[in-house]
Protein backbone atom coordinates (compact mmCIF):
# COMPACT_ATOMS: atom_id res chain seq x y z
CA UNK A 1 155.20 38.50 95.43
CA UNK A 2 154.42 40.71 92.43
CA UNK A 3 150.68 41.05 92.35
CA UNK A 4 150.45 44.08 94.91
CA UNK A 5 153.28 45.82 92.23
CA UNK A 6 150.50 45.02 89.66
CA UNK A 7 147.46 46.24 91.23
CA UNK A 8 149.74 49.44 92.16
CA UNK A 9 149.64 51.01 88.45
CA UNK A 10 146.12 50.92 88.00
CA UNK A 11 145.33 52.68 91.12
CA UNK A 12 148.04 55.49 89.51
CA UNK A 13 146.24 55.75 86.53
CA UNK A 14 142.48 56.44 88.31
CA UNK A 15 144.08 58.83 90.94
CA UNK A 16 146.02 60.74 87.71
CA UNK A 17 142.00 60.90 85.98
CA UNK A 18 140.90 62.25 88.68
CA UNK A 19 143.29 64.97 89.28
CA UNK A 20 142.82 65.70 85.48
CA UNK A 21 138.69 65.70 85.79
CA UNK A 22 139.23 68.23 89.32
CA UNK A 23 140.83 70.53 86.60
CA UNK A 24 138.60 70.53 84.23
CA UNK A 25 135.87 71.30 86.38
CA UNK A 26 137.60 74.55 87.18
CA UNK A 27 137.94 75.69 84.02
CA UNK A 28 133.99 75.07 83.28
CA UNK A 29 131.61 78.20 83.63
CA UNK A 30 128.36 76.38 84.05
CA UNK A 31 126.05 78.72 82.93
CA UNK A 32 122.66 78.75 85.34
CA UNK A 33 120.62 82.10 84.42
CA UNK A 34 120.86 84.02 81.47
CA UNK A 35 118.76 87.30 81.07
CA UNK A 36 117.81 88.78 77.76
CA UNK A 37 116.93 93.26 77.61
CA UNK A 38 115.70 95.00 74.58
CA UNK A 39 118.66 96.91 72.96
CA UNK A 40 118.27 99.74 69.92
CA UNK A 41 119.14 98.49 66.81
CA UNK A 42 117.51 95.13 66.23
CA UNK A 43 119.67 93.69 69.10
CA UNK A 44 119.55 92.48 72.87
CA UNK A 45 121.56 92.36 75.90
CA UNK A 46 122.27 89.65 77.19
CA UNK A 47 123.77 88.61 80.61
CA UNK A 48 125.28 85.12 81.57
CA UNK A 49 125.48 84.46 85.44
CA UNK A 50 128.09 81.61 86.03
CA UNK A 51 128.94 80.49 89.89
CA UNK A 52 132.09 80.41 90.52
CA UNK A 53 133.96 77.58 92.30
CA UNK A 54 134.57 78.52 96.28
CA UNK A 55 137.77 77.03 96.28
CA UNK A 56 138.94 79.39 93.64
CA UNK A 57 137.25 82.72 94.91
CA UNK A 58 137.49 82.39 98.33
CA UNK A 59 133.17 84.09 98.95
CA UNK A 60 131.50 81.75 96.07
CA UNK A 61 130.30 84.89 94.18
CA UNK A 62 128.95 84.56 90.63
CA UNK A 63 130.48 86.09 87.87
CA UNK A 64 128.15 88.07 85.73
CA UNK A 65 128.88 88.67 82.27
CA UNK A 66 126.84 91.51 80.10
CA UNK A 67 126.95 92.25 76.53
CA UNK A 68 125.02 93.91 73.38
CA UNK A 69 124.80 91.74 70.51
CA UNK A 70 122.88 91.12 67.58
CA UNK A 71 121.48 87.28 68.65
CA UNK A 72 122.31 84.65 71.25
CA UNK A 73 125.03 82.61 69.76
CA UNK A 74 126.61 85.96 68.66
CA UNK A 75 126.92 86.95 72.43
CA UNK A 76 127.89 83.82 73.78
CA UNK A 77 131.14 83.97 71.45
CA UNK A 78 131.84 87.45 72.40
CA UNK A 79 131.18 87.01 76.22
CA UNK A 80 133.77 83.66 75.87
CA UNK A 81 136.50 86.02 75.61
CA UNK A 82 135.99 87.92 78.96
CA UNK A 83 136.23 84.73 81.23
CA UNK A 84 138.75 82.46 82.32
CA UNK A 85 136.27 79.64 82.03
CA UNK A 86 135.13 77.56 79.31
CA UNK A 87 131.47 78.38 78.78
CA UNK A 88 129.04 75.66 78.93
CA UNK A 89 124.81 75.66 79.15
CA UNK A 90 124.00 72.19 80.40
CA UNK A 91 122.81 73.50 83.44
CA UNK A 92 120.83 76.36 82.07
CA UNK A 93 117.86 76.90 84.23
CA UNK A 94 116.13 80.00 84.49
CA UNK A 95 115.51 82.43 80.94
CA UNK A 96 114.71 86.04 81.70
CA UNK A 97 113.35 88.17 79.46
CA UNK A 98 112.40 91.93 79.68
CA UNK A 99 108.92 92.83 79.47
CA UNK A 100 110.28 95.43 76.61
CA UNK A 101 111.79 93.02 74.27
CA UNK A 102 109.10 90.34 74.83
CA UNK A 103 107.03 92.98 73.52
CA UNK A 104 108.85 92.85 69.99
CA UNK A 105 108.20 88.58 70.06
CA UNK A 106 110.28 86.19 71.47
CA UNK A 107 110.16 83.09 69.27
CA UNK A 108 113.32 84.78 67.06
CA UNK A 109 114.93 85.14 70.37
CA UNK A 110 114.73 81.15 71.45
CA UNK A 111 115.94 79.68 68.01
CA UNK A 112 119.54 79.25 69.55
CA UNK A 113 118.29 77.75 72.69
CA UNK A 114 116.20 75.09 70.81
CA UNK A 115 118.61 74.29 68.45
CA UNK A 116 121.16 73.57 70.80
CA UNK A 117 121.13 69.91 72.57
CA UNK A 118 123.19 70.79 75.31
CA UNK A 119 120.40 73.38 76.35
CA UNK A 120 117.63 71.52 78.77
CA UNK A 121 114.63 72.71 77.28
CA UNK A 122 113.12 72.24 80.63
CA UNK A 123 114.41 76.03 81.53
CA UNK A 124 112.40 78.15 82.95
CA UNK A 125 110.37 80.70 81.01
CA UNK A 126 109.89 84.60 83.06
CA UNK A 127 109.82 87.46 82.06
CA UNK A 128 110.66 90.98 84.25
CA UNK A 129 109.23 94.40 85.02
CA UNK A 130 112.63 95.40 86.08
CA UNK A 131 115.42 94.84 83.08
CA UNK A 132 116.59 91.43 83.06
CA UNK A 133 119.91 92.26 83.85
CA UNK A 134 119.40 93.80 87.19
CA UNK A 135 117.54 91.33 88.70
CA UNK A 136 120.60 88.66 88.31
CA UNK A 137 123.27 91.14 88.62
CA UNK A 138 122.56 91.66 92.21
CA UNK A 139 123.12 90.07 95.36
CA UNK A 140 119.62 89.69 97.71
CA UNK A 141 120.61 89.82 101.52
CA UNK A 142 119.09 87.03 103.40
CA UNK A 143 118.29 84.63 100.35
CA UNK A 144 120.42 81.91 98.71
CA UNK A 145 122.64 83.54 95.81
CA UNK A 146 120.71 84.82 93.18
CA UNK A 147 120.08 81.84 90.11
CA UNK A 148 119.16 79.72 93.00
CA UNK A 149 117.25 82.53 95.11
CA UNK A 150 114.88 82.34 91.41
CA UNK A 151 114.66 78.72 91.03
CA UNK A 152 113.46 77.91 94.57
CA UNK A 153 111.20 80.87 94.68
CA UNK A 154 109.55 79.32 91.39
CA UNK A 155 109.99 76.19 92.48
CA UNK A 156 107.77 76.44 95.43
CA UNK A 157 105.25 78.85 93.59
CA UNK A 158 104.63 75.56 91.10
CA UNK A 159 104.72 73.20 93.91
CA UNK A 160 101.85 74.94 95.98
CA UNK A 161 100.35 75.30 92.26
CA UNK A 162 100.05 79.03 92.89
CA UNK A 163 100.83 79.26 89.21
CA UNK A 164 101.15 77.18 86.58
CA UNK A 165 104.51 75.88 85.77
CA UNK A 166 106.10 77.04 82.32
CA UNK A 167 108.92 75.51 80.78
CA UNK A 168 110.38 76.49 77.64
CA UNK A 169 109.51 73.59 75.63
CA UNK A 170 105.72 74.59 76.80
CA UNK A 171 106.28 77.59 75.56
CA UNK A 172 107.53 77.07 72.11
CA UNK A 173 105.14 74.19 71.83
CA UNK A 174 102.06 76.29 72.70
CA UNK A 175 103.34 79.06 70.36
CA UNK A 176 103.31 76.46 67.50
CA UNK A 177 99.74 75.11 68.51
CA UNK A 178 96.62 76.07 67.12
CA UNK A 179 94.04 77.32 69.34
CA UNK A 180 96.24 78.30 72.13
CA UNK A 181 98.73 80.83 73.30
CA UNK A 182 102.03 80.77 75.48
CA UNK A 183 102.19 82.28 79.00
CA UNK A 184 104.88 82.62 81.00
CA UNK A 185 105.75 83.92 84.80
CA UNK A 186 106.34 87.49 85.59
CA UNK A 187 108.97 88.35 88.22
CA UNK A 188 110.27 91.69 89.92
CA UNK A 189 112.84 93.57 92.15
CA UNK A 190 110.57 94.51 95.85
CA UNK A 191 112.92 96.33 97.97
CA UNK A 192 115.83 93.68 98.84
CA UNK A 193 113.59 90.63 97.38
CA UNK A 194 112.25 88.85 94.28
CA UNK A 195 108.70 88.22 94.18
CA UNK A 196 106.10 86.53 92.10
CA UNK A 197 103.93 89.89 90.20
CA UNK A 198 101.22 87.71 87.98
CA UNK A 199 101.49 86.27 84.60
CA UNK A 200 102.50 86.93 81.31
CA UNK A 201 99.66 86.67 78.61
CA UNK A 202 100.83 86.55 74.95
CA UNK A 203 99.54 86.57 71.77
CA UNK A 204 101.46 84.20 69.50
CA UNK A 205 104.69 84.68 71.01
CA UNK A 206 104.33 88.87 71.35
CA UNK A 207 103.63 89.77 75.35
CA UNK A 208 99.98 91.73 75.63
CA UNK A 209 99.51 92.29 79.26
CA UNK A 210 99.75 90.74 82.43
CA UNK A 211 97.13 89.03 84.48
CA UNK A 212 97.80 90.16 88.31
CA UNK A 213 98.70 88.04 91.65
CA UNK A 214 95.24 88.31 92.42
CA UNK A 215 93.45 86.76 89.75
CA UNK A 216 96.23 83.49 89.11
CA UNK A 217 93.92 81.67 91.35
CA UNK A 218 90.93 82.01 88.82
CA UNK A 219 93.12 81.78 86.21
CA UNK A 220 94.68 78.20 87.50
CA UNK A 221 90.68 76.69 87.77
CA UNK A 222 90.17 78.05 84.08
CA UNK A 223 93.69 76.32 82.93
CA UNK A 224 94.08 73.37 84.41
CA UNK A 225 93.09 70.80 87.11
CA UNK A 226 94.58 71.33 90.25
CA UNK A 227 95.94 69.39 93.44
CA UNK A 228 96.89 72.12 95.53
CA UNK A 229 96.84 75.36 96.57
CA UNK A 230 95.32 78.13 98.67
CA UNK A 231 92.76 81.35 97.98
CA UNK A 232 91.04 83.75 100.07
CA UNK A 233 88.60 86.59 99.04
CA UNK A 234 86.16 89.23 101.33
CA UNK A 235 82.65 89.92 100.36
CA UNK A 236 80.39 92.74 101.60
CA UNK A 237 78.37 90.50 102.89
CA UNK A 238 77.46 89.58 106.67
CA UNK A 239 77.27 86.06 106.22
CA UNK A 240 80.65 85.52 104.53
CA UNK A 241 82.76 88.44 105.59
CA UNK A 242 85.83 86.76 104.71
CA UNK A 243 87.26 83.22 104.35
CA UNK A 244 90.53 81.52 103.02
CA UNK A 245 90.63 78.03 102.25
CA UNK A 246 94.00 75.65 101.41
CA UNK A 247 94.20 72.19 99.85
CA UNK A 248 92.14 73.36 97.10
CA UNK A 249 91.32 70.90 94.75
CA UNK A 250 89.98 71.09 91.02
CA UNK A 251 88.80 69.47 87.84
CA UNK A 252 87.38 71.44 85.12
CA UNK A 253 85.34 70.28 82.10
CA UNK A 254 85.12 72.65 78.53
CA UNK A 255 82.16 71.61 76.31
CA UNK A 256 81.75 73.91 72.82
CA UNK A 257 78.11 74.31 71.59
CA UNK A 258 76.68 76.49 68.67
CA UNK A 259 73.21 78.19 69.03
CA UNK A 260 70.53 78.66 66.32
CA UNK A 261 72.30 81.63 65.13
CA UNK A 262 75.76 80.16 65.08
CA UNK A 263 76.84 81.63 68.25
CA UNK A 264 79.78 79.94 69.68
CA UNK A 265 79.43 78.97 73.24
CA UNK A 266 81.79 77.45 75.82
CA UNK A 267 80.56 76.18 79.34
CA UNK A 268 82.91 75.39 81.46
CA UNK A 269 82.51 73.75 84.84
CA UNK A 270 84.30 73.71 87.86
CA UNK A 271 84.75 71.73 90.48
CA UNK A 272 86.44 73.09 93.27
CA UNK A 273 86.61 71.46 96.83
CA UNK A 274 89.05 73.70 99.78
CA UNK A 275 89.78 72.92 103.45
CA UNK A 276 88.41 76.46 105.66
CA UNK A 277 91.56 78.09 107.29
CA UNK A 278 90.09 80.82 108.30
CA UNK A 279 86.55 82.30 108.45
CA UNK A 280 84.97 85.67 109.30
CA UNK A 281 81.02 85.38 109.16
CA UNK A 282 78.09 84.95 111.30
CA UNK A 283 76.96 81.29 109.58
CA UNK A 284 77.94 77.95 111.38
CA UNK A 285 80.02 75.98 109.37
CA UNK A 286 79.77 72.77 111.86
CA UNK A 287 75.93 72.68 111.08
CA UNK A 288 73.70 72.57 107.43
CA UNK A 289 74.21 76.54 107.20
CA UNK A 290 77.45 75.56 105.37
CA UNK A 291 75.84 74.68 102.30
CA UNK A 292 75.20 78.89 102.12
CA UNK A 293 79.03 79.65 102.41
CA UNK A 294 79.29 76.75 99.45
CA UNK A 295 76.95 78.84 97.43
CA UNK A 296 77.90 81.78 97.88
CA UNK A 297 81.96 80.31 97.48
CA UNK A 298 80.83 78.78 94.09
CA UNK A 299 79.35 81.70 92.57
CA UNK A 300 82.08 84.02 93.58
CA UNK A 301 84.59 81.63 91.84
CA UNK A 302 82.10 81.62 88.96
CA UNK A 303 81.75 85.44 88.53
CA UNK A 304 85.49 85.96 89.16
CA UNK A 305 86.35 83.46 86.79
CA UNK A 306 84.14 84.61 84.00
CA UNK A 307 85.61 88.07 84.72
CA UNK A 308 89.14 86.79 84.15
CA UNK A 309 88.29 84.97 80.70
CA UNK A 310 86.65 88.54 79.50
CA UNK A 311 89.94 90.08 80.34
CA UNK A 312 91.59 87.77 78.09
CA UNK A 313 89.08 87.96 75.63
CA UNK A 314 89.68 92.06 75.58
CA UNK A 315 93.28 91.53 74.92
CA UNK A 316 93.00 88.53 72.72
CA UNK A 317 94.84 86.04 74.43
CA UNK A 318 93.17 82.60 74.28
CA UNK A 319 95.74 81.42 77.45
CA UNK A 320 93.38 78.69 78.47
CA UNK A 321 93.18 76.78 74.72
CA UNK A 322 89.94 77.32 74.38
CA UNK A 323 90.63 77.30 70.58
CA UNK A 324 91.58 73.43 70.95
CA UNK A 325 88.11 72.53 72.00
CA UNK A 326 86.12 74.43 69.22
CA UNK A 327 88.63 72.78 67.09
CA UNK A 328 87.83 69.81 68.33
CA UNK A 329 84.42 69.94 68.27
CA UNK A 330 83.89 71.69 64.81
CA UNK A 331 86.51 69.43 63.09
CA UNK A 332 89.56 70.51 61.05
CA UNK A 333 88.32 71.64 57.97
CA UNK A 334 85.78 74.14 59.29
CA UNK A 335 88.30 75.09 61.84
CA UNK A 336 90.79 76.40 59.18
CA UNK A 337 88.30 78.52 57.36
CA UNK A 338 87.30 79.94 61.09
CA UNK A 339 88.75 83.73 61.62
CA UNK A 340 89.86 82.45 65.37
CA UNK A 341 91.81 86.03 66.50
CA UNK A 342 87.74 87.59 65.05
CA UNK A 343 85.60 84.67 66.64
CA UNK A 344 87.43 84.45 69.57
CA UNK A 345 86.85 87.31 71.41
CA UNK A 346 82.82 87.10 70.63
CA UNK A 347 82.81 83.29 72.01
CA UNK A 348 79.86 83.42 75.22
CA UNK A 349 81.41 82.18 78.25
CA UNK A 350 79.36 80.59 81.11
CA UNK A 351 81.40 79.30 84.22
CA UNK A 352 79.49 76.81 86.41
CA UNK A 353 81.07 76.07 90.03
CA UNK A 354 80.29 73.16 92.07
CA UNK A 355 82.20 74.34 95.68
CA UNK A 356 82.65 71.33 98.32
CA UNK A 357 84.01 72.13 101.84
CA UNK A 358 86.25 69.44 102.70
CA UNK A 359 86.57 70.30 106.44
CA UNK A 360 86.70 73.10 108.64
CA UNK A 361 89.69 72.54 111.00
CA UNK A 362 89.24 72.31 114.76
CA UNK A 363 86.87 74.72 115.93
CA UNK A 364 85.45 74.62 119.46
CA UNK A 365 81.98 77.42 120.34
């Protein structure tokens, strides 16, 4: 007869947790964007965007929190005291940074964030043309609310491969590398949207210049293989007027060689095999006449693509690694007595493209 009394004050106890947990979560300001603008004086602004609970607010609005302070941790205490919430950064995703202040080096910037475990260092790295601050202290009609708006936008950029994918563990770790340097994504206000503007190139961890929309496709086959993803180009030619291709495939190979005069060269071969979307031209692809849009598709990507490593080369930014194959191959010891920022921009570059059409869709003459 007493048993059910017994089982009764157990149940009390896991229904009073639960009430208890409920509040807590209330009072948490999960942190999920945080955006970082050059200030005068050595210092930065910094902006926290927290969601806030819909139960509490009534719209589920965030609440956006701005201040000028002399380092991270610094604002974080400061910005404490202007919220209700107890400020947490376990679910820190997205890291903005203005162009301006990545322009003064961002490795002093990131100290907190790596020091601290509760920080994911799986965040997302981007920088902005706009200031930081405005693009998450606005509301985007149409779009999700704004820290998700930017991760899903990214998110699907890295999932078509559009653009490499950069965390900030990447980051820091390609900053500390020899024979490489970090990039990150650039990002900016277009009318009521967010969209995807090119990518950051740095030097060591100081921004240089950024490589535009147009060229990430180039720059993707120079830094890594690929699974996925899409390109399309026009030539002034009547043959290939225009074509587009999806499903793109890649695998790249870097070999380092030294001539008789102690040139260093790299050679770096593509290969690249695409699905046709969409073609303008007066060859037919269903018969042998597409081995000429191949050609002519392989030595566009090569031309293009030794066009985008002279860019880098001009600004030098060795984005790719290349410095982790002549390391490789000249061994550590001559390595460290190599001038890289002096050698590296007078390394010869020669991009060879093997281009495969996988298919050409359905197409009836």
């Amino acid at each position: 007869m007493f048993k059910p009394r017994i089982l009764v004050l157990p149940a009390l106890f896991l229904l009073a947790g639960c009430a208890r947990d409920q509040n807590v979560l209330e009072k948490i300001g999960y942190v999920q964007s945080a955006a970082y603008d050059w200030a005068p004086g050595n210092k930065m602004t910094v902006t926290l965007s927290i969601p806030v609970i819909e139960r509490e607010s009534g719209d589920g609005h965030e609440e956006v929190l701005t201040i000028t302070a002399s380092s991270n941790k610094a604002a974080k205490n400061l910005l404490s005291r202007r919220t209700s919430r107890t400020l947490v950064s376990g679910q820190l995703r997205n890291l903005l940074y203005g162009i301006q202040l990545a322009r003064t080096g961002l490795r002093q910037h990131m100290d907190a964030l790596l020091r601290d475990p509760s920080i994911s260092k799986r965040a997302n790295i981007i920088l902005t043309e706009d200031k930081a601050h405005d693009i998450i202290d606005r509301d985007y009609p149409g779009h999700p609310k704004t820290e998700q708006y930017i991760d899903k936008l990214l998110q699907k950029e890295y999932q078509l491969q559009n653009m490499p994918r950069i965390l900030l563990h990447q980051f820091v770790r390609d900053y500390f590398d020899e024979g490489i340097d970090p990039i990150a994504t650039i990002i900016r206000m277009t009318g009521k949207d967010l969209e995807v503007s090119g990518i950051a190139l740095f030097r060591n961890d100081v921004y240089v210049t950024k490589l535009p929309t147009k060229d990430m496709i180039f720059f993707n086959l120079l830094y890594q293989n690929q699974k996925q993803g899409e390109f399309s180009f026009a030539l002034n030619d009547e043959e290939v007027k225009s074509i587009m291709f999806n499903a793109i495939t890649s695998k790249r190979k870097i070999k380092i060689r030294k001539d008789e005069k102690g040139v260093i060269h790299a050679d770096i071969r593509l290969k690249v095999h695409g699905s046709v979307l969409e073609y303008s031209g007066n060859l037919n692809l269903s018969t042998n006449e597409r081995s000429k849009v191949e050609k002519k598709v392989a030595a566009y990507i090569s031309e293009q693509s030794e066009r985008v490593f002279s860019f880098m080369q001009e600004n030098g930014t060795d984005s790719i690694g290349l410095g982790r194959y002549v390391r490789n191959k000249l061994g550590y010891a001559e390595w460290k007595k190599l001038d890289w920022e002096e050698t590296y921009p007078a390394i010869q570059v020669h991009v060879t493209t093997d281009f495969l059409i996988k298919n050409f869709g359905n197409f009836f003459d």
